[in-house]
N, C-alpha and C. Protein backbone atom coordinates (compact mmCIF):
# COMPACT_ATOMS: atom_id res chain seq x y z
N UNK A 1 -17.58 -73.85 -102.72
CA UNK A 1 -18.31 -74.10 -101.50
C UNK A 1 -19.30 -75.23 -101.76
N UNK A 2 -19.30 -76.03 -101.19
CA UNK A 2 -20.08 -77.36 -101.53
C UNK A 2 -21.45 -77.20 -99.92
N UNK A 3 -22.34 -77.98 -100.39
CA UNK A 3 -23.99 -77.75 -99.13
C UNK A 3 -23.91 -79.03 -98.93
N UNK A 4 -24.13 -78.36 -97.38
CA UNK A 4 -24.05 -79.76 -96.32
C UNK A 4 -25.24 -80.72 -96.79
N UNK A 5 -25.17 -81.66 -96.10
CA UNK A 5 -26.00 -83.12 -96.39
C UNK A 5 -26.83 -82.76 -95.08
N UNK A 6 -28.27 -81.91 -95.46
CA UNK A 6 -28.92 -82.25 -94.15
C UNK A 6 -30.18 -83.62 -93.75
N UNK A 7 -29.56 -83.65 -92.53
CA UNK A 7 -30.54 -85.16 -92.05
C UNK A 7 -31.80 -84.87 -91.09
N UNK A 8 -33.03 -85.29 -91.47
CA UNK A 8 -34.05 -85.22 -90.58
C UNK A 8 -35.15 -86.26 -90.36
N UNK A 9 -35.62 -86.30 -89.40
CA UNK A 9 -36.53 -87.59 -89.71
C UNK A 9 -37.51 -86.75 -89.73
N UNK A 10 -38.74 -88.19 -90.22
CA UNK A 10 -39.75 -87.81 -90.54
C UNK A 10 -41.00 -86.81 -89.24
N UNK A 11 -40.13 -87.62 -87.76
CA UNK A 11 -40.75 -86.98 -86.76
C UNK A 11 -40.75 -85.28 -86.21
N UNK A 12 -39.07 -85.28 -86.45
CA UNK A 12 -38.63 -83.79 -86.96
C UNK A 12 -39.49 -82.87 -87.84
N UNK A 13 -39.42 -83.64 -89.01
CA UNK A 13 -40.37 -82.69 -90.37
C UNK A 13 -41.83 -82.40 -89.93
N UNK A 14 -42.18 -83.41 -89.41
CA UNK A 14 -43.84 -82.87 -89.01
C UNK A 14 -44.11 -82.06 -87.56
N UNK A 15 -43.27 -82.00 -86.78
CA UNK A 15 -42.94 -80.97 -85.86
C UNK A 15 -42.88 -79.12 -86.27
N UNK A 16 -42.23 -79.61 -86.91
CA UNK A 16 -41.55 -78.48 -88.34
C UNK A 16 -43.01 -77.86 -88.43
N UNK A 17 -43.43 -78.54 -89.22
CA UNK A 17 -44.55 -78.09 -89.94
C UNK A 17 -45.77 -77.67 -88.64
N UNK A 18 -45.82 -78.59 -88.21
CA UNK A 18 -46.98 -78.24 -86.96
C UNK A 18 -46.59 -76.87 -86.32
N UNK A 19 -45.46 -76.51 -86.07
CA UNK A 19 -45.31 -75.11 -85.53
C UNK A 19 -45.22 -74.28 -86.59
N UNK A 20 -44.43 -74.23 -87.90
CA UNK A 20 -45.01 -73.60 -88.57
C UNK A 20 -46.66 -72.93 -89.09
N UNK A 21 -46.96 -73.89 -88.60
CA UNK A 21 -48.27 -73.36 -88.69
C UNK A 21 -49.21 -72.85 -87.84
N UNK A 22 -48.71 -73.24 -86.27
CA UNK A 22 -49.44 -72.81 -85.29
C UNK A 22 -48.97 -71.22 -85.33
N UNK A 23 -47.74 -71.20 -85.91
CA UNK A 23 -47.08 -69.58 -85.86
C UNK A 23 -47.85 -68.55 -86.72
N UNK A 24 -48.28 -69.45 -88.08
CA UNK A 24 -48.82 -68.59 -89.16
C UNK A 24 -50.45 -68.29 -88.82
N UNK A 25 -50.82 -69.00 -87.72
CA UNK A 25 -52.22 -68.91 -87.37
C UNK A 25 -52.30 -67.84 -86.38
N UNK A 26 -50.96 -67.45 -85.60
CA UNK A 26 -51.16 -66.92 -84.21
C UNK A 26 -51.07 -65.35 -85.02
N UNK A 27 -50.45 -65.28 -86.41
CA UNK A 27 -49.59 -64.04 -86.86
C UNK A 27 -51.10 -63.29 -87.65
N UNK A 28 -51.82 -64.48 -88.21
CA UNK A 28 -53.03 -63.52 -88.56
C UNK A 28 -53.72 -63.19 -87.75
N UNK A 29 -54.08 -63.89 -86.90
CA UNK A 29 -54.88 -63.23 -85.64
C UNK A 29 -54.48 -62.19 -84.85
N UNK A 30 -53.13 -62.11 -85.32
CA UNK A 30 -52.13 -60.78 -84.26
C UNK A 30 -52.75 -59.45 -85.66
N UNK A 31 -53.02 -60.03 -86.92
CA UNK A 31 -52.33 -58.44 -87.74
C UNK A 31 -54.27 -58.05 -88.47
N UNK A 32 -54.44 -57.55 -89.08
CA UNK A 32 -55.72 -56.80 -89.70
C UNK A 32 -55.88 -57.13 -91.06
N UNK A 33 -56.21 -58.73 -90.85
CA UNK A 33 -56.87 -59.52 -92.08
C UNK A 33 -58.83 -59.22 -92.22
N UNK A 34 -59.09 -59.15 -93.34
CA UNK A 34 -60.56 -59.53 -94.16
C UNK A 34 -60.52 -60.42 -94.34
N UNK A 35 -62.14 -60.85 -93.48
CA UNK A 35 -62.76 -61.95 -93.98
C UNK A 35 -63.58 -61.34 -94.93
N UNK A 36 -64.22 -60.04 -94.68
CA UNK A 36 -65.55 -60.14 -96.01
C UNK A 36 -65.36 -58.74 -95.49
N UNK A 37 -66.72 -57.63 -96.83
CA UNK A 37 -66.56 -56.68 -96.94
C UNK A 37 -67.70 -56.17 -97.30
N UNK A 38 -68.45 -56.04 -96.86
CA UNK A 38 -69.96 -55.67 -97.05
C UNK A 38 -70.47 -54.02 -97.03
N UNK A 39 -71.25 -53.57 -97.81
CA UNK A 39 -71.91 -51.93 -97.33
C UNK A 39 -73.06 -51.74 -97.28
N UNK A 40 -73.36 -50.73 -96.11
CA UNK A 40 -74.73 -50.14 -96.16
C UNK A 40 -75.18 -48.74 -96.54
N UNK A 41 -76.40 -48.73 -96.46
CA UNK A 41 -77.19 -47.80 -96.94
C UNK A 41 -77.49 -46.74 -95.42
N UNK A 42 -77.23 -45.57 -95.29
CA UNK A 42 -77.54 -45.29 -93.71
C UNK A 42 -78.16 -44.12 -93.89
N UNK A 43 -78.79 -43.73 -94.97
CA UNK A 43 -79.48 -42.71 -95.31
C UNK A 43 -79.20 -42.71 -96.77
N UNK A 44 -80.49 -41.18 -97.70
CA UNK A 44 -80.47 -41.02 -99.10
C UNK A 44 -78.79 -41.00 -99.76
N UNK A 45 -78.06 -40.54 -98.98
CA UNK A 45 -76.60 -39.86 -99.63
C UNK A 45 -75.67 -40.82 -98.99
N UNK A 46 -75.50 -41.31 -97.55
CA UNK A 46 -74.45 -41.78 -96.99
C UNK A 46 -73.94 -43.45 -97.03
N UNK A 47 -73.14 -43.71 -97.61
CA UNK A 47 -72.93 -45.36 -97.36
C UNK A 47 -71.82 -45.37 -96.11
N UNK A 48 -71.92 -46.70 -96.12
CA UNK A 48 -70.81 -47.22 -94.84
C UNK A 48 -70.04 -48.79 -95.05
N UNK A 49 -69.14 -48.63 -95.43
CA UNK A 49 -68.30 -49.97 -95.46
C UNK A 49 -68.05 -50.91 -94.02
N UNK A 50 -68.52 -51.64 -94.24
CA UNK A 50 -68.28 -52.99 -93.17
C UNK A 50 -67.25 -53.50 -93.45
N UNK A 51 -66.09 -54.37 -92.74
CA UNK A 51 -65.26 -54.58 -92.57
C UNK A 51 -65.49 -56.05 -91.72
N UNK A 52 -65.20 -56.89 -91.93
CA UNK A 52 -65.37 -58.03 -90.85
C UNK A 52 -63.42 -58.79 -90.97
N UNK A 53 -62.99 -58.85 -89.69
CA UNK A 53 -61.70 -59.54 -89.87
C UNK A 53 -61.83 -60.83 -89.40
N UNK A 54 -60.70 -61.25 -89.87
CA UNK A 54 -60.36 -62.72 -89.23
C UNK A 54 -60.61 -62.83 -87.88
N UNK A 55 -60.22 -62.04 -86.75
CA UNK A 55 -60.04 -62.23 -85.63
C UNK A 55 -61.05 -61.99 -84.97
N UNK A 56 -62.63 -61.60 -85.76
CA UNK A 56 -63.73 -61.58 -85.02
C UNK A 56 -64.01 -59.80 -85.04
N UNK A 57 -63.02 -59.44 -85.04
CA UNK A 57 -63.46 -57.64 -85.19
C UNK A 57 -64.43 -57.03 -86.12
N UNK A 58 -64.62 -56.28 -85.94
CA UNK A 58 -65.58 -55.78 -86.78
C UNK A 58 -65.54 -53.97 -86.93
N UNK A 59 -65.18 -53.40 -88.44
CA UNK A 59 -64.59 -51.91 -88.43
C UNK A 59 -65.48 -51.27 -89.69
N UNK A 60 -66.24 -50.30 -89.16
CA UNK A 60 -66.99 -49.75 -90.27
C UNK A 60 -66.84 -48.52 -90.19
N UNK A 61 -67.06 -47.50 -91.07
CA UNK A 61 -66.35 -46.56 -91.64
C UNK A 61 -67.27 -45.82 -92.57
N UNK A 62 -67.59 -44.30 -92.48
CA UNK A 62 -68.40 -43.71 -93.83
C UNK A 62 -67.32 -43.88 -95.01
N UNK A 63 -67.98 -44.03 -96.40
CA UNK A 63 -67.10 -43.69 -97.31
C UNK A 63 -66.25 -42.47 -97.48
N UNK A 64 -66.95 -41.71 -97.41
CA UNK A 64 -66.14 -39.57 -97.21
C UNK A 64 -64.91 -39.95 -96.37
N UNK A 65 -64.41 -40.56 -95.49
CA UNK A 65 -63.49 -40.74 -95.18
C UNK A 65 -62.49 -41.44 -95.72
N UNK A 66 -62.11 -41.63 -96.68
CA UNK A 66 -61.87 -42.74 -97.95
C UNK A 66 -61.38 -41.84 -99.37
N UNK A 67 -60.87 -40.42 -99.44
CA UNK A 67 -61.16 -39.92 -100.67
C UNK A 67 -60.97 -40.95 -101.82
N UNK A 68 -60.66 -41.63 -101.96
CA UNK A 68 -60.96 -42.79 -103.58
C UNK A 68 -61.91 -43.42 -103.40
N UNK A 69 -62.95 -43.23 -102.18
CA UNK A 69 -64.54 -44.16 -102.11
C UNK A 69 -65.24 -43.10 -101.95
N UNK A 70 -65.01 -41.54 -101.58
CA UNK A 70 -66.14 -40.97 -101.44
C UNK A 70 -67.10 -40.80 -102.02
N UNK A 71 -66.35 -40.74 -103.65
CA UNK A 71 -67.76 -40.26 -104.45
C UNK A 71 -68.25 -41.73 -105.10
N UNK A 72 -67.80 -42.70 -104.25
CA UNK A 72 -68.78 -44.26 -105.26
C UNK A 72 -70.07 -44.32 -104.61
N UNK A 73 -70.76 -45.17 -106.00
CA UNK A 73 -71.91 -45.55 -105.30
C UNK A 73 -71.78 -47.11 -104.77
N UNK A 74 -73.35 -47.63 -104.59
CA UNK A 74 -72.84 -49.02 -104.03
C UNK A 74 -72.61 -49.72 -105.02
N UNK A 75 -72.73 -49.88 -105.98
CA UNK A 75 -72.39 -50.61 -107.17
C UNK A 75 -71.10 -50.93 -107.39
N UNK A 76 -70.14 -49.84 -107.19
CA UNK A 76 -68.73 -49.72 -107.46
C UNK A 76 -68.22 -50.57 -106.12
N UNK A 77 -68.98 -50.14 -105.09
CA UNK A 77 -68.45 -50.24 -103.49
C UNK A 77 -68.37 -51.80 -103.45
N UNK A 78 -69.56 -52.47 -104.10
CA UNK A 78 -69.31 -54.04 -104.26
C UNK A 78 -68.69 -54.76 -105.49
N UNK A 79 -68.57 -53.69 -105.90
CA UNK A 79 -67.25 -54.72 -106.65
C UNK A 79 -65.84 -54.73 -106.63
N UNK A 80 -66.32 -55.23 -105.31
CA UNK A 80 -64.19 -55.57 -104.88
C UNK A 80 -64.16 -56.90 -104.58
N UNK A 81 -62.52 -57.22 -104.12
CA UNK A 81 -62.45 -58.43 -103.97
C UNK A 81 -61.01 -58.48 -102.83
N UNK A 82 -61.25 -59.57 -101.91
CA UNK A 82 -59.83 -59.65 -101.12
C UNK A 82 -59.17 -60.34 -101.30
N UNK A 83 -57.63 -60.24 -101.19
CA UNK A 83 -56.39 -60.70 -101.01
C UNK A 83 -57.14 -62.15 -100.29
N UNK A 84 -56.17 -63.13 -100.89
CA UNK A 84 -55.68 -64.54 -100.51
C UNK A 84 -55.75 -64.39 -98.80
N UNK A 85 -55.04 -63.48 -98.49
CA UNK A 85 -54.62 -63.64 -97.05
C UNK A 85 -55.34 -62.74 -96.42
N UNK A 86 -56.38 -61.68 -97.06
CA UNK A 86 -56.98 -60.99 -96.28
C UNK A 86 -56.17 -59.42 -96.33
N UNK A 87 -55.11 -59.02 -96.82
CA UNK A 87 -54.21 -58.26 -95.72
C UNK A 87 -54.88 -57.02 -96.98
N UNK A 88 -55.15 -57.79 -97.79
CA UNK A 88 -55.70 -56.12 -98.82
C UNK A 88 -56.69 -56.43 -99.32
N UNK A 89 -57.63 -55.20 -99.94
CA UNK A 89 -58.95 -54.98 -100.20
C UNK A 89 -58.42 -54.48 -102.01
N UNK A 90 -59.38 -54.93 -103.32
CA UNK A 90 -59.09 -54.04 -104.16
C UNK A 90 -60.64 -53.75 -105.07
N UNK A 91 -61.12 -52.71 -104.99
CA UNK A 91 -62.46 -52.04 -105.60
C UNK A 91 -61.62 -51.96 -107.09
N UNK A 92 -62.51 -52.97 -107.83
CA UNK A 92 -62.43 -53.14 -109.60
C UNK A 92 -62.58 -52.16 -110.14
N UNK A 93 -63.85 -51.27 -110.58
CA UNK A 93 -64.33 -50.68 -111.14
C UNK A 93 -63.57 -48.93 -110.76
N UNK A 94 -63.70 -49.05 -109.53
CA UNK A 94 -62.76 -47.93 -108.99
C UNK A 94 -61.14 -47.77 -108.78
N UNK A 95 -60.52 -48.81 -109.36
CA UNK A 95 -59.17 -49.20 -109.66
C UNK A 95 -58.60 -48.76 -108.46
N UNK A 96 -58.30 -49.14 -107.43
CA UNK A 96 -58.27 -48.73 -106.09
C UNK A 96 -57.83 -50.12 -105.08
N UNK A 97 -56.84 -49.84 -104.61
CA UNK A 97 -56.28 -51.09 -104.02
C UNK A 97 -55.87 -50.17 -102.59
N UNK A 98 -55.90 -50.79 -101.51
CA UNK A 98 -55.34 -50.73 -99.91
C UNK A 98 -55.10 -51.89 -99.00
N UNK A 99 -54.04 -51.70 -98.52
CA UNK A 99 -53.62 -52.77 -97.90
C UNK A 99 -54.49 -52.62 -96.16
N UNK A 100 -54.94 -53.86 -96.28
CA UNK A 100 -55.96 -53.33 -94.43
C UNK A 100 -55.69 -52.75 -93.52
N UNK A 101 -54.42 -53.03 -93.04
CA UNK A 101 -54.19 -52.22 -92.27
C UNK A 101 -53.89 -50.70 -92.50
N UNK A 102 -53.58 -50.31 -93.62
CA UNK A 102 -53.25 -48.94 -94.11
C UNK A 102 -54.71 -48.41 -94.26
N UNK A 103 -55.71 -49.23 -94.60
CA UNK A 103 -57.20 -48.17 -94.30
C UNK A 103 -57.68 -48.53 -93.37
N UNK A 104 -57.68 -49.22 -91.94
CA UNK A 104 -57.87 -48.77 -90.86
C UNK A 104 -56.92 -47.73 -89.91
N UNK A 105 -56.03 -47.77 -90.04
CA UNK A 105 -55.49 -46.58 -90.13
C UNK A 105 -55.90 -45.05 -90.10
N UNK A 106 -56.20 -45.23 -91.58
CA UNK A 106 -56.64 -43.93 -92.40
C UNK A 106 -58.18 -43.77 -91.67
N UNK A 107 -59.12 -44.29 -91.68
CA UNK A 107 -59.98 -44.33 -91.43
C UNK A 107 -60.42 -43.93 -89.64
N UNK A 108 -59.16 -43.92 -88.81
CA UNK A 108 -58.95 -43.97 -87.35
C UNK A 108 -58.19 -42.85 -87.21
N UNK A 109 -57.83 -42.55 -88.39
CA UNK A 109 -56.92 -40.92 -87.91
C UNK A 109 -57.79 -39.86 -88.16
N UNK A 110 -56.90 -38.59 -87.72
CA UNK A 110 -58.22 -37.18 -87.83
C UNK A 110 -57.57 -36.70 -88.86
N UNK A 111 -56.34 -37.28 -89.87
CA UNK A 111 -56.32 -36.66 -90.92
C UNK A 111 -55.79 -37.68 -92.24
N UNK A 112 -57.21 -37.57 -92.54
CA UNK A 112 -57.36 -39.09 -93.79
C UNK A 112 -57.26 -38.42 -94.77
C-alpha cells in the first residue's frame, strides 16, 4: 500500500490551524478546567478549597467532603499543583491526584 501525495497551500494550512484552535478554545470553556486553587480558613477546625476555572466559575467545597483531604491541614492543602490543561488537580505531600471534573462531581453529590 503506498500514501497518497497530499497537496495544500499555505492558505489552506493556516485555516487549518485557525479552527483548530478556535475548537480547542471553545472545548475548554465547554469542560471543568483549573485556573488556580486556593484554601481557606472558615473557622478553628474547618478549611475550604477554592476552585477557580477557566471559564470564570468559581467551586468551593469543605474538605470532609473529600475523604483523601479530610484529615489535611493547610500545609498539605497547598501543596498541589495543576495539570498543563487544567483538567486535574494533584496534592504532593498527600499523594492524591483527581481529575476536575471527577471532584466536582464528588463534591456535588450526596454520596462522596
Amino acid at each position: 500500500m503506498t500514501a497518497k501525495n497530499w497537496s495544500i497551500t499555505d492558505e489552506e494550512l493556516e485555516t487549518q490551524i485557525t479552527n483548530a484552535k478556535e475548537a480547542t478554545k471553545k472545548s475548554l470553556l465547554n469542560t471543568a478546567r483549573v485556573k488556580s486553587v486556593y484554601c481557606t480558613k472558615t473557622d478553628e477546625q474547618s478549611i475550604v478549597v477554592n476552585l477557580s476555572l477557566i471559564n470564570g466559575a468559581l467551586v468551593s467545597f469543605p474538605v470532609h467532603l473529600v475523604k483523601e483531604l479530610k484529615d489535611a491541614n493547610e500545609i498539605s492543602l497547598k501543596d498541589q499543583w495543576i495539570s498543563h490543561s487544567g483538567d486535574s488537580i494533584h496534592w504532593e505531600s498527600l499523594d492524591f491526584d483527581i481529575h476536575t471534573e471527577d471532584l466536582i462531581k464528588r463534591v456535588t453529590s450526596n454520596n462522596n
